[in-house]
PDB file of N, CA and C in Angstrom:
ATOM      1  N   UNK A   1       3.961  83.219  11.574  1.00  0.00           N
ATOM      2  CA  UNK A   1       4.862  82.689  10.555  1.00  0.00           C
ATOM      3  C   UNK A   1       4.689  83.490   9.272  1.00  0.00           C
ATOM      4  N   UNK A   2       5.414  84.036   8.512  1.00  0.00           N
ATOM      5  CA  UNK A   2       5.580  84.450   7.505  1.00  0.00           C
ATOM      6  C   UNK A   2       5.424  83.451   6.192  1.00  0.00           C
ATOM      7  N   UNK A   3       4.322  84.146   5.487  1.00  0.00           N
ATOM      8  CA  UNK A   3       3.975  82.912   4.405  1.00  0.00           C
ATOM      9  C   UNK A   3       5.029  83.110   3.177  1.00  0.00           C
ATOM     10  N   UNK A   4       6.334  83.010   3.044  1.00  0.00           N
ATOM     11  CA  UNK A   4       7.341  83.726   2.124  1.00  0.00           C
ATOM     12  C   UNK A   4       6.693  82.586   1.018  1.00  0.00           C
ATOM     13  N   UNK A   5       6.880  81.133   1.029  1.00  0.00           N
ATOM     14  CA  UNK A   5       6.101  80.240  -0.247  1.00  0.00           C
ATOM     15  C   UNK A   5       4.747  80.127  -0.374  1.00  0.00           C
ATOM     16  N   UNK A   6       4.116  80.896   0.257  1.00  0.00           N
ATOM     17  CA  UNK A   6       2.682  80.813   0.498  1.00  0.00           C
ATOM     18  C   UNK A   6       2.374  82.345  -1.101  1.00  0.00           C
ATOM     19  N   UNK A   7       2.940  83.142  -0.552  1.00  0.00           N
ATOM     20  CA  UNK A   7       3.517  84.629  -1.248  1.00  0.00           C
ATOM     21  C   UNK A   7       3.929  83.988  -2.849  1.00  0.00           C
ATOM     22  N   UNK A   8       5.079  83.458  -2.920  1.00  0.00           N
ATOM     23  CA  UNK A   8       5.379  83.122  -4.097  1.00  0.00           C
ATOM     24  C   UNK A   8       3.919  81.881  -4.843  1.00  0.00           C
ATOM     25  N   UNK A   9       3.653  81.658  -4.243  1.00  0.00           N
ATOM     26  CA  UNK A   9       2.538  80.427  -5.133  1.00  0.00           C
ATOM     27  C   UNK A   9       1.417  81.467  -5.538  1.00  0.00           C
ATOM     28  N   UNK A  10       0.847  82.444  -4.559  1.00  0.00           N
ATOM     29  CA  UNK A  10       0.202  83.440  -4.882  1.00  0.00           C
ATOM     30  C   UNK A  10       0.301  84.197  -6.380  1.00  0.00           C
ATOM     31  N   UNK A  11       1.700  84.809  -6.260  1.00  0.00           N
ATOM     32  CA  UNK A  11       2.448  85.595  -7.688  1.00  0.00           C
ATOM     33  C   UNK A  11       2.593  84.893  -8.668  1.00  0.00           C
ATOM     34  N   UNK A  12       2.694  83.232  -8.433  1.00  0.00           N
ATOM     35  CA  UNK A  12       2.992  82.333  -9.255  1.00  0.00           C
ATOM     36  C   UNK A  12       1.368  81.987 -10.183  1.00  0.00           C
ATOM     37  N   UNK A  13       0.360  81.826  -9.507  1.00  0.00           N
ATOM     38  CA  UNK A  13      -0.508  82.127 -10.031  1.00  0.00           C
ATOM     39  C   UNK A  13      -1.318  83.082 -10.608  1.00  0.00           C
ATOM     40  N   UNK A  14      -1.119  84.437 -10.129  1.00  0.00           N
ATOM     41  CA  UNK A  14      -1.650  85.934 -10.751  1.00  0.00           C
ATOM     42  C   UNK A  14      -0.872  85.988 -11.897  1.00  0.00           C
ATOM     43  N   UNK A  15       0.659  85.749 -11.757  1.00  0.00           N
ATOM     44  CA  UNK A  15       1.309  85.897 -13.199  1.00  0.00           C
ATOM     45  C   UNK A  15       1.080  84.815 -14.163  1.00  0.00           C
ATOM     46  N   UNK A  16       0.317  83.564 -13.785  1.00  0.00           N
ATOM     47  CA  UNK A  16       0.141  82.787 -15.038  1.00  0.00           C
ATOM     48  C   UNK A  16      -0.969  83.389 -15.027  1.00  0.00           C
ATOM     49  N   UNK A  17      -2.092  83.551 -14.709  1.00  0.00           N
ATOM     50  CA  UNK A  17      -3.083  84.270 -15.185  1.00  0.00           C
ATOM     51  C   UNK A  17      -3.325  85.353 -16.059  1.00  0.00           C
ATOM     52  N   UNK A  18      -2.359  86.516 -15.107  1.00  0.00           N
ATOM     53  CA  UNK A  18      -1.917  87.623 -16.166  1.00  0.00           C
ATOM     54  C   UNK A  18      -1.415  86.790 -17.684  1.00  0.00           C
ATOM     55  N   UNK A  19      -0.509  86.285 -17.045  1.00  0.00           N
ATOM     56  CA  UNK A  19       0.483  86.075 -18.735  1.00  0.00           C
ATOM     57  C   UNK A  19      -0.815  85.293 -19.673  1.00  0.00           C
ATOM     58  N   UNK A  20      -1.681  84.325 -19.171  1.00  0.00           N
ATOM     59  CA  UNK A  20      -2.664  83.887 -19.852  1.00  0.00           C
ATOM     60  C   UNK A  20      -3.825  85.209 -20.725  1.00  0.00           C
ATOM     61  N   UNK A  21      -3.960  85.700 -20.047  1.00  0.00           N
ATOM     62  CA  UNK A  21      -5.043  87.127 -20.830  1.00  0.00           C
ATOM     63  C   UNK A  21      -3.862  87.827 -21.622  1.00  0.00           C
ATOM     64  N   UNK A  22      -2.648  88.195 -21.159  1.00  0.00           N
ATOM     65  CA  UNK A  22      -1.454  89.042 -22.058  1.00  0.00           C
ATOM     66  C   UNK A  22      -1.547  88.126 -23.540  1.00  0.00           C
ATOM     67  N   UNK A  23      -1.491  86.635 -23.177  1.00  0.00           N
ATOM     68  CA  UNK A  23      -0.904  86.132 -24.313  1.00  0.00           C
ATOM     69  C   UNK A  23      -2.006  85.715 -25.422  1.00  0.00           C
ATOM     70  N   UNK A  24      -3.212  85.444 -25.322  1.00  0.00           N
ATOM     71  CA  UNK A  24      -4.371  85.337 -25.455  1.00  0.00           C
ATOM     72  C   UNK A  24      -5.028  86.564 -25.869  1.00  0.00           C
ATOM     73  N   UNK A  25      -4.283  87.420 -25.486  1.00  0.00           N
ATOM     74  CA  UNK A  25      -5.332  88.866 -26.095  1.00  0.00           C
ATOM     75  C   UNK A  25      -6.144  88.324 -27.845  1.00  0.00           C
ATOM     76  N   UNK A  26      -4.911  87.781 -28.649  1.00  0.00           N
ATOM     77  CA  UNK A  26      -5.369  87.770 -30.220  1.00  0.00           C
ATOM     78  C   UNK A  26      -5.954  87.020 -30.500  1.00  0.00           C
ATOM     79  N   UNK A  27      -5.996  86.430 -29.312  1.00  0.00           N
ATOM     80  CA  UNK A  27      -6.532  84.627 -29.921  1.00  0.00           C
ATOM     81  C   UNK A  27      -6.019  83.283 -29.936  1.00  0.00           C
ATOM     82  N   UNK A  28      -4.609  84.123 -30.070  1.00  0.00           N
ATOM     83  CA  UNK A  28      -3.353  82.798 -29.839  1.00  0.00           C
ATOM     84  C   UNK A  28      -2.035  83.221 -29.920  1.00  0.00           C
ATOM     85  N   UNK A  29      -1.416  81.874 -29.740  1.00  0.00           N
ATOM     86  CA  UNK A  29      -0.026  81.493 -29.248  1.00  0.00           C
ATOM     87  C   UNK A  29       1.204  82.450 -30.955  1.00  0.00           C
ATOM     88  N   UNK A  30       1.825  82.691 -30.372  1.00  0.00           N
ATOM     89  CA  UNK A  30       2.909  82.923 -31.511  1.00  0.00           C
ATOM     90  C   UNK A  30       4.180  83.610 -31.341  1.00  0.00           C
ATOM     91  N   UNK A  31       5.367  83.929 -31.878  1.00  0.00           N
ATOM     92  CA  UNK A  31       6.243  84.748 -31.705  1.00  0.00           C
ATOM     93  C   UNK A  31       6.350  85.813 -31.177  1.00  0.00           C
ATOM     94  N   UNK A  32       5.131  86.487 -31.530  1.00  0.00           N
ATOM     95  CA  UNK A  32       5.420  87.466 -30.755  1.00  0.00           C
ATOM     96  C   UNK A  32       4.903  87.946 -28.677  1.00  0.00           C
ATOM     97  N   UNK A  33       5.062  86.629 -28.425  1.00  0.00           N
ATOM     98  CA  UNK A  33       4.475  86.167 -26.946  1.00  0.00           C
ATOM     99  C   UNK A  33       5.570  85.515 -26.176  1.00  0.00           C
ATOM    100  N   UNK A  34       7.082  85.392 -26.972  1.00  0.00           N
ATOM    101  CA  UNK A  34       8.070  84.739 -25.809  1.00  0.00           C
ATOM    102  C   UNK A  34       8.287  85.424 -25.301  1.00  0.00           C
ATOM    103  N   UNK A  35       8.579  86.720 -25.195  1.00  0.00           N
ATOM    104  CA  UNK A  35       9.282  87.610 -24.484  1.00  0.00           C
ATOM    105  C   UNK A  35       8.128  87.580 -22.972  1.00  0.00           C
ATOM    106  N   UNK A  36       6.862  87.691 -23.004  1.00  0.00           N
ATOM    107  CA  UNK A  36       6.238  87.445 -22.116  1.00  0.00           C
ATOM    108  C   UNK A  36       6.137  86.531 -21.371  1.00  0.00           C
ATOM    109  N   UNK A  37       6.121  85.290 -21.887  1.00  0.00           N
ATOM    110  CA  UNK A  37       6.192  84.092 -21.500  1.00  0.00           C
ATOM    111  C   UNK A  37       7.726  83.713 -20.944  1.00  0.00           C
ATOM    112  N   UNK A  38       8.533  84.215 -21.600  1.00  0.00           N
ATOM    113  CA  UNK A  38      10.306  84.340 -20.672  1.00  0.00           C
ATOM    114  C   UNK A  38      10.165  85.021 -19.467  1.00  0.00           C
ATOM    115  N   UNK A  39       9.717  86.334 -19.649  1.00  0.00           N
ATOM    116  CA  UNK A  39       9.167  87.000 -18.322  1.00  0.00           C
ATOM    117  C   UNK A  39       8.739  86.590 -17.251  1.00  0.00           C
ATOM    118  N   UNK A  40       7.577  85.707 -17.493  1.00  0.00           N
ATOM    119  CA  UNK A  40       7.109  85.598 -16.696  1.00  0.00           C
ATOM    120  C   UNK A  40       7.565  83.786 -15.631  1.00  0.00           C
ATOM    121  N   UNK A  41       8.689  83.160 -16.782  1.00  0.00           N
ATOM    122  CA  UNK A  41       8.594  81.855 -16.185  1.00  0.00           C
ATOM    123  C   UNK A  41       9.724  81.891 -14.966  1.00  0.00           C
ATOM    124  N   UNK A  42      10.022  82.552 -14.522  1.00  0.00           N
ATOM    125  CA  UNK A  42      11.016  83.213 -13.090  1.00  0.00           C
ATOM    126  C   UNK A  42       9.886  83.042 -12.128  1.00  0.00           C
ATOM    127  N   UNK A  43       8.654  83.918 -11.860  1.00  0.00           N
ATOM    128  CA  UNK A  43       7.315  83.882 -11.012  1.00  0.00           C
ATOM    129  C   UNK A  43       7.007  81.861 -10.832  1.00  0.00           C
ATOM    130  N   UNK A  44       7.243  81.722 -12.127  1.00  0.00           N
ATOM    131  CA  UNK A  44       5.860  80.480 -12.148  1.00  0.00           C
ATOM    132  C   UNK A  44       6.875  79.163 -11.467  1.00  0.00           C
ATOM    133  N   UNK A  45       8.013  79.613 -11.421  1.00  0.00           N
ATOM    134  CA  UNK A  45       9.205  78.334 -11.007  1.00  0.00           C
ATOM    135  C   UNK A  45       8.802  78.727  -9.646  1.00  0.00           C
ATOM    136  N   UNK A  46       9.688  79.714  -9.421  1.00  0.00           N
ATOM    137  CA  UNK A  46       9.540  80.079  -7.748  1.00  0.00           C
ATOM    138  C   UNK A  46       8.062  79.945  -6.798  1.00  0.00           C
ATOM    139  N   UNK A  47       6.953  79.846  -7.499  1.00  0.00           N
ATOM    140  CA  UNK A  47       6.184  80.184  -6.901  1.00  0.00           C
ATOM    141  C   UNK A  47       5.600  78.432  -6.664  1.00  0.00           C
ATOM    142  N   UNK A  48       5.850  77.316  -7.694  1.00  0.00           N
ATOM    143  CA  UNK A  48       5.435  75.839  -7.536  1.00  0.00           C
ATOM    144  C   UNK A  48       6.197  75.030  -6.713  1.00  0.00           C
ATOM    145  N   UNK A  49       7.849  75.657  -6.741  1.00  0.00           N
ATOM    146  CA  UNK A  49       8.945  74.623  -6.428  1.00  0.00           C
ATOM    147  C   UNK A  49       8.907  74.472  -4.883  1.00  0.00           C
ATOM    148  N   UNK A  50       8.233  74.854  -3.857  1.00  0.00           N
ATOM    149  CA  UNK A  50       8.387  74.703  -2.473  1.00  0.00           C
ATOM    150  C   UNK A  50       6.798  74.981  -2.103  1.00  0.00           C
ATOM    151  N   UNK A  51       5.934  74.426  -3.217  1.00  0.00           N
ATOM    152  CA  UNK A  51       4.457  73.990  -2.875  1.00  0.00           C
ATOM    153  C   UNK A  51       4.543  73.089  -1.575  1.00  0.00           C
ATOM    154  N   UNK A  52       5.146  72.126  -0.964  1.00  0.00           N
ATOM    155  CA  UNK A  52       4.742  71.390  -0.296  1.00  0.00           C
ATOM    156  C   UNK A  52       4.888  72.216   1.235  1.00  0.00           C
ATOM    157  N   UNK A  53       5.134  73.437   1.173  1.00  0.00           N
ATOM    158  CA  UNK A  53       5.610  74.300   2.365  1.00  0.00           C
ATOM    159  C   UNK A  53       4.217  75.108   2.348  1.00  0.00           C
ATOM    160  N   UNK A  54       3.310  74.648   0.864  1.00  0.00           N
ATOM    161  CA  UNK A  54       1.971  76.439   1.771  1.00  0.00           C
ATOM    162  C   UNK A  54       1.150  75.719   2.713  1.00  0.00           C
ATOM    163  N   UNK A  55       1.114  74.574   2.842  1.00  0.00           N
ATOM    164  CA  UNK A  55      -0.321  74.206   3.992  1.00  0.00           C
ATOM    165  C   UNK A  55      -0.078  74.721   5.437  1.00  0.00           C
ATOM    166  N   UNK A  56       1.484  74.251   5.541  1.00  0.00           N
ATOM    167  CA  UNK A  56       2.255  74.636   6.968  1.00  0.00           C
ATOM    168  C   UNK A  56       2.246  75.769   7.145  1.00  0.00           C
ATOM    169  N   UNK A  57       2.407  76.856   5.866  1.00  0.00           N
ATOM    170  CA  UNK A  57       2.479  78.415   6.113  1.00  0.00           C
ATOM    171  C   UNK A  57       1.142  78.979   6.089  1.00  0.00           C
ATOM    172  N   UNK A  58       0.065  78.050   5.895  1.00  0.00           N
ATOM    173  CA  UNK A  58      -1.189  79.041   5.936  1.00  0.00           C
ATOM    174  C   UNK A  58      -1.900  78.211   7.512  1.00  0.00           C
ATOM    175  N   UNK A  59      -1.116  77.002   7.753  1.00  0.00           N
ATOM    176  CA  UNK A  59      -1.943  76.877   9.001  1.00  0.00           C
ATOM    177  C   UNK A  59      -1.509  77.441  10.486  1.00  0.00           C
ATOM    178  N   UNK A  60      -0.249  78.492   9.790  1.00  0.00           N
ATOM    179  CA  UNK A  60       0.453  79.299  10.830  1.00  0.00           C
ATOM    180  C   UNK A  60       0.290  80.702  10.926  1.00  0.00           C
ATOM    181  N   UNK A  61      -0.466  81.063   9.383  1.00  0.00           N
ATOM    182  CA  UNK A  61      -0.607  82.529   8.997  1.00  0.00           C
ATOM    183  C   UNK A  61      -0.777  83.736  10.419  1.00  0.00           C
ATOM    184  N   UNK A  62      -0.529  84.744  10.483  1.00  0.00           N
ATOM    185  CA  UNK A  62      -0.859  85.692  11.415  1.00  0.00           C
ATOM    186  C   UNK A  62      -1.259  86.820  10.682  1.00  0.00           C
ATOM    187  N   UNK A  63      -1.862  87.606  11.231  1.00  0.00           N
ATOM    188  CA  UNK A  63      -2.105  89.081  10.456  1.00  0.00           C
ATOM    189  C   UNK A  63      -1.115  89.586   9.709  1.00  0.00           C
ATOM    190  N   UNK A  64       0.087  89.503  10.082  1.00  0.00           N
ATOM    191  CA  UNK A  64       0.844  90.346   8.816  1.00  0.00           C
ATOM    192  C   UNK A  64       1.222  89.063   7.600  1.00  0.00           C
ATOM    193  N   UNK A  65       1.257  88.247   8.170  1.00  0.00           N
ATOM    194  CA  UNK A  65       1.180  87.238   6.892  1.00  0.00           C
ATOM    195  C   UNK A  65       0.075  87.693   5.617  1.00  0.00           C
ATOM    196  N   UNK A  66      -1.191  87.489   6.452  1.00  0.00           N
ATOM    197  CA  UNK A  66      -2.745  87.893   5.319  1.00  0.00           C
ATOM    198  C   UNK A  66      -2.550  89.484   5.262  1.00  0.00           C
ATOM    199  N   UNK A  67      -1.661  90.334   5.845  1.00  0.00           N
ATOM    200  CA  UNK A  67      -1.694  92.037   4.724  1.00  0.00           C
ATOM    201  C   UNK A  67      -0.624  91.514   4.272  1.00  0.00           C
ATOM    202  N   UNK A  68       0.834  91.330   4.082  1.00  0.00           N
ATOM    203  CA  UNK A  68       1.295  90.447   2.735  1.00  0.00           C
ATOM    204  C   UNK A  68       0.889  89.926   1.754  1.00  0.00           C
ATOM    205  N   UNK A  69      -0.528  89.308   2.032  1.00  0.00           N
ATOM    206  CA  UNK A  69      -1.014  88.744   0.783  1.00  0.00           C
ATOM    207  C   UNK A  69      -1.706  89.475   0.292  1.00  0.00           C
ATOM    208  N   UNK A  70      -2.290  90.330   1.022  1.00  0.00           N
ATOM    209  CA  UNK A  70      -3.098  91.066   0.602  1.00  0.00           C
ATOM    210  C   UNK A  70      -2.649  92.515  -0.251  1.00  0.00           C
ATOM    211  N   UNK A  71      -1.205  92.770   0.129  1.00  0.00           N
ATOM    212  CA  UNK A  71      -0.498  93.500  -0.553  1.00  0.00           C
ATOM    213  C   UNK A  71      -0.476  92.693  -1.839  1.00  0.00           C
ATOM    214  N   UNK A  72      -0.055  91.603  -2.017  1.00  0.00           N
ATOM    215  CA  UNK A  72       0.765  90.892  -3.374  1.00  0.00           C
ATOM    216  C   UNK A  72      -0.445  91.136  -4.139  1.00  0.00           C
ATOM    217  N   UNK A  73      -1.874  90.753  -3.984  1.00  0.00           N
ATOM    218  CA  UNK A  73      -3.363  90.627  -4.568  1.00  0.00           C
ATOM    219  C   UNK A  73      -2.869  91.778  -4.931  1.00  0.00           C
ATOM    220  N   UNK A  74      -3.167  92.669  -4.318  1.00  0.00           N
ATOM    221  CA  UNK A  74      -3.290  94.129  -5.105  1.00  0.00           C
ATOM    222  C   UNK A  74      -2.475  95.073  -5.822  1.00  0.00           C
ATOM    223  N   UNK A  75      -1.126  94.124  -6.335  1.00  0.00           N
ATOM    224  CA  UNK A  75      -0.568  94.402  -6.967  1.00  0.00           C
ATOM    225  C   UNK A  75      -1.098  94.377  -8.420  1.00  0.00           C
ATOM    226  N   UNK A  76      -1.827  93.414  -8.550  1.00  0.00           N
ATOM    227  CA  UNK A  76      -2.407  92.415  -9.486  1.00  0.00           C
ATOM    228  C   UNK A  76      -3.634  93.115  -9.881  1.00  0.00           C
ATOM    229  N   UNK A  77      -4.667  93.692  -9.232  1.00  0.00           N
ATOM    230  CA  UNK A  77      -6.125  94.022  -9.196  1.00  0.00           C
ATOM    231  C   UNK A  77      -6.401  95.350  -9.234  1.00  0.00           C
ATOM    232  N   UNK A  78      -7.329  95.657  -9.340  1.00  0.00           N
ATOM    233  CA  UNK A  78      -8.369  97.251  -9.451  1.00  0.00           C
ATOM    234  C   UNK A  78      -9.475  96.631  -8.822  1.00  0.00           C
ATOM    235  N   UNK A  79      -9.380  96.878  -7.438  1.00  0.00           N
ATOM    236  CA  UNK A  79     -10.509  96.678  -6.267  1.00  0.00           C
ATOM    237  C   UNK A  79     -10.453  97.529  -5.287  1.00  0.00           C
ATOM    238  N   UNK A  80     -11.468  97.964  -4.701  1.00  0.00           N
ATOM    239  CA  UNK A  80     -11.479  98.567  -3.403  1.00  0.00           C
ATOM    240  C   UNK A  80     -11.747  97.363  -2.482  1.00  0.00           C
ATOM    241  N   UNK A  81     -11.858  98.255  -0.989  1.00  0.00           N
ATOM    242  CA  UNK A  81     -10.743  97.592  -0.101  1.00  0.00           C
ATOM    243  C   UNK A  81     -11.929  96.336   0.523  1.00  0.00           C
ATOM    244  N   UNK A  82     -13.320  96.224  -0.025  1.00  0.00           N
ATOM    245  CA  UNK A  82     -14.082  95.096   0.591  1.00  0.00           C
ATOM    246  C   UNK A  82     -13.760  94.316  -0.707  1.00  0.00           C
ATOM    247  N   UNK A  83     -13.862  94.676  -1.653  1.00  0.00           N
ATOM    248  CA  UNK A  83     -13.800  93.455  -2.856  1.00  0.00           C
ATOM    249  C   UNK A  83     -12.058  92.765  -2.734  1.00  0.00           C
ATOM    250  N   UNK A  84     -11.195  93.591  -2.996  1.00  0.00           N
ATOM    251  CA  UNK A  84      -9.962  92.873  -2.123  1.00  0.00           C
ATOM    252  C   UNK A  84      -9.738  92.307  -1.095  1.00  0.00           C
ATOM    253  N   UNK A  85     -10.779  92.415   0.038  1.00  0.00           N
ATOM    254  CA  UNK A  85     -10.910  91.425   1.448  1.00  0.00           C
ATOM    255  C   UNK A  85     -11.441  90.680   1.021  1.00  0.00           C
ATOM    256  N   UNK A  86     -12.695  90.292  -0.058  1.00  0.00           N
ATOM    257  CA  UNK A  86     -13.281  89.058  -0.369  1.00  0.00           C
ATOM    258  C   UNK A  86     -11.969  88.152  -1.306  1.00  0.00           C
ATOM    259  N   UNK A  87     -11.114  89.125  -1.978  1.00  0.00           N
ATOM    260  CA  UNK A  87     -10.009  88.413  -2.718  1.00  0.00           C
ATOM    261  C   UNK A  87      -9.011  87.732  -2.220  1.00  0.00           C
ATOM    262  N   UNK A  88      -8.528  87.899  -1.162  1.00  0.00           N
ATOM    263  CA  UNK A  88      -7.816  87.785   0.159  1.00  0.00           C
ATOM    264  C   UNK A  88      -8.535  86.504   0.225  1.00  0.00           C
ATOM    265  N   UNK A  89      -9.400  86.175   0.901  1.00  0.00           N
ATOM    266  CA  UNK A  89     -10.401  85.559   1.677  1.00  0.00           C
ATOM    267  C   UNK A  89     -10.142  83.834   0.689  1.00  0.00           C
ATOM    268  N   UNK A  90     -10.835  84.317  -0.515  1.00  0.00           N
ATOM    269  CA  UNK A  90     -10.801  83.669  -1.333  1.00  0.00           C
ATOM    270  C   UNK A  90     -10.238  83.021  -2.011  1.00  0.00           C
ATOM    271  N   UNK A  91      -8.736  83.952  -2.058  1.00  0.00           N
ATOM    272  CA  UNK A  91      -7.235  83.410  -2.864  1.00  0.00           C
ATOM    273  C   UNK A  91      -7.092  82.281  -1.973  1.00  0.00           C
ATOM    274  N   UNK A  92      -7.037  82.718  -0.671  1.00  0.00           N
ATOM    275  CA  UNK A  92      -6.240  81.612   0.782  1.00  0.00           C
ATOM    276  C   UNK A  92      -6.987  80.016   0.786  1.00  0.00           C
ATOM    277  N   UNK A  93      -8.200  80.437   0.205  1.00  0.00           N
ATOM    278  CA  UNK A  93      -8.885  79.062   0.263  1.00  0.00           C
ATOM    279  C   UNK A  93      -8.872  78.372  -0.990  1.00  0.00           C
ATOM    280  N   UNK A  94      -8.544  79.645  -2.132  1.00  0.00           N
ATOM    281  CA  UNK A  94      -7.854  78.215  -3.460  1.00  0.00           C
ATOM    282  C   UNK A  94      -6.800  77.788  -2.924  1.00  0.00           C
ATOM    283  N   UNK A  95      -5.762  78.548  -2.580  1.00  0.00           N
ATOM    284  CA  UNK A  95      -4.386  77.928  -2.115  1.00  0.00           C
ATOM    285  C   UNK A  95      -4.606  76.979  -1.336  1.00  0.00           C
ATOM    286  N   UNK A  96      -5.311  76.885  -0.184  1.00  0.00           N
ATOM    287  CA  UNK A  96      -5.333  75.664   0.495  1.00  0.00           C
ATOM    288  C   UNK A  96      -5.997  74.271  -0.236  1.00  0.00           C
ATOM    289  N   UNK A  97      -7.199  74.583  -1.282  1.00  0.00           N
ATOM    290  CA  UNK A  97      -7.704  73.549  -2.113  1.00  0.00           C
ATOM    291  C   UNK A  97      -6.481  72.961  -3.319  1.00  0.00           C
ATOM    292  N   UNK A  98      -5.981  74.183  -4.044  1.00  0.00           N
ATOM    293  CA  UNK A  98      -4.540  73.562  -4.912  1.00  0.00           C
ATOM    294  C   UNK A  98      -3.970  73.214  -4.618  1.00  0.00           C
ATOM    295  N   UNK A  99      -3.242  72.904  -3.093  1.00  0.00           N
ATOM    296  CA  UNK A  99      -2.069  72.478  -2.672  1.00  0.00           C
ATOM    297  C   UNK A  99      -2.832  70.790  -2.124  1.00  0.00           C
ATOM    298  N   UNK A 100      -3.653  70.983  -1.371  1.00  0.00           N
ATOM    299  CA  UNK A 100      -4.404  69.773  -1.356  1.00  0.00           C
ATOM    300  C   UNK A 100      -4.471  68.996  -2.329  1.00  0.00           C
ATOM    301  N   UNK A 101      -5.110  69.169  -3.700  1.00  0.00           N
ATOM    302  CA  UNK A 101      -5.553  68.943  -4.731  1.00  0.00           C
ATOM    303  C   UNK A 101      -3.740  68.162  -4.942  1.00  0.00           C
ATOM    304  N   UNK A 102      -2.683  69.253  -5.287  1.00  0.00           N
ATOM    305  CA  UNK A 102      -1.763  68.753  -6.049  1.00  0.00           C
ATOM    306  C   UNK A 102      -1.057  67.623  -5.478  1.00  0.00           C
ATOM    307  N   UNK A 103      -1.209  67.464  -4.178  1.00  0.00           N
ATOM    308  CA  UNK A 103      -0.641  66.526  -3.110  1.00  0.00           C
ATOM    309  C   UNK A 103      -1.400  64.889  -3.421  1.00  0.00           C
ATOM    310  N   UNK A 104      -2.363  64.820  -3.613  1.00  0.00           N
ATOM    311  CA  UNK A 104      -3.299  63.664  -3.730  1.00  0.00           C
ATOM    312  C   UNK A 104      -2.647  63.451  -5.081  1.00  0.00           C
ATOM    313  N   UNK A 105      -2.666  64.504  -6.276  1.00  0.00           N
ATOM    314  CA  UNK A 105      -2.697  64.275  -7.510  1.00  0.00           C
ATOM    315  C   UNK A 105      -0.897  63.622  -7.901  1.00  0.00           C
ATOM    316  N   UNK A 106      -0.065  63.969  -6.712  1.00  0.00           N
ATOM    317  CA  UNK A 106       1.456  63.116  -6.979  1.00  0.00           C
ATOM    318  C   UNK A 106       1.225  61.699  -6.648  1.00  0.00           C
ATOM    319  N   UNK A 107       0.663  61.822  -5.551  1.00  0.00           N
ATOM    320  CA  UNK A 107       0.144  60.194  -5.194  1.00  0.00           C
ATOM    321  C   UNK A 107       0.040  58.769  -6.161  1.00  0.00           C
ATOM    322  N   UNK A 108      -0.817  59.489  -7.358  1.00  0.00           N
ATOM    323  CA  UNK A 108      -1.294  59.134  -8.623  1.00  0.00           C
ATOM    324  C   UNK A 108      -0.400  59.014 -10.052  1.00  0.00           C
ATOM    325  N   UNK A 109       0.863  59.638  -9.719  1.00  0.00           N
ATOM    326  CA  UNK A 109       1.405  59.532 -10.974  1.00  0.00           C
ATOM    327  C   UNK A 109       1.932  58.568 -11.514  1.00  0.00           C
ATOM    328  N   UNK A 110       1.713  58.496 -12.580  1.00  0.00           N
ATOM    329  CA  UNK A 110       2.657  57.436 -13.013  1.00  0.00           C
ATOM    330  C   UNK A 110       4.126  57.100 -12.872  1.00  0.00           C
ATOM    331  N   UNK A 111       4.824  56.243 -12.872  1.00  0.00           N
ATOM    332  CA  UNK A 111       5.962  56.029 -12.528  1.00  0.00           C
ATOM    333  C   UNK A 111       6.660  55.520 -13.338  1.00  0.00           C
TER     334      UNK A 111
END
């Protein structure tokens, strides 16, 4: 199975990250940080809005699914190719803990 929302939650998180250190470089928030923050909120939609689809796509993953991801990681990174297999490794098992995590945490909301 092809993890296509598995992929986007991935990007969705490297680019809030990125955009978090981009925007943060000075210290803080200000004008001159929308343009980044516009940028980047295309990634952060696409990548939350069909969360309830990564558990199914990672409990189907196949090898070209994980070099997909492993491509998207290293779009993102300056690693060679064991520290990017530990990144790989590692991303797949936040994703499976965040999506867990966010599933319990709707349960809970207020109404």
């Amino acid at each position: 199975m092809y993890p296509t929302q598995t992929i986007e939650f991935i990007k969705a998180l490297l680019t809030g990250w990125k955009l978090s250190e981009t925007v943060m470089e000075d210290g803080k928030i200000n004008f001159m940080d929308i343009p980044a923050i516009i940028a980047a909120a295309p990634a952060l939609w696409t990548g939350f809005v069909g969360i309830d689809k990564v558990d199914d796509e990672m409990a189907h993953i196949d090898d070209e699914g994980k070099a997909e991801i492993k491509a998207v990681i290293a779009e993102f990174v300056v690693a060679d190719d064991e520290e990017l297999e530990a990144l790989v490794e590692e991303t797949m098992q936040m994703v499976l803990d965040v999506v867990g995590l966010s599933k319990r945490f709707v349960l809970y909301f207020k109404k």
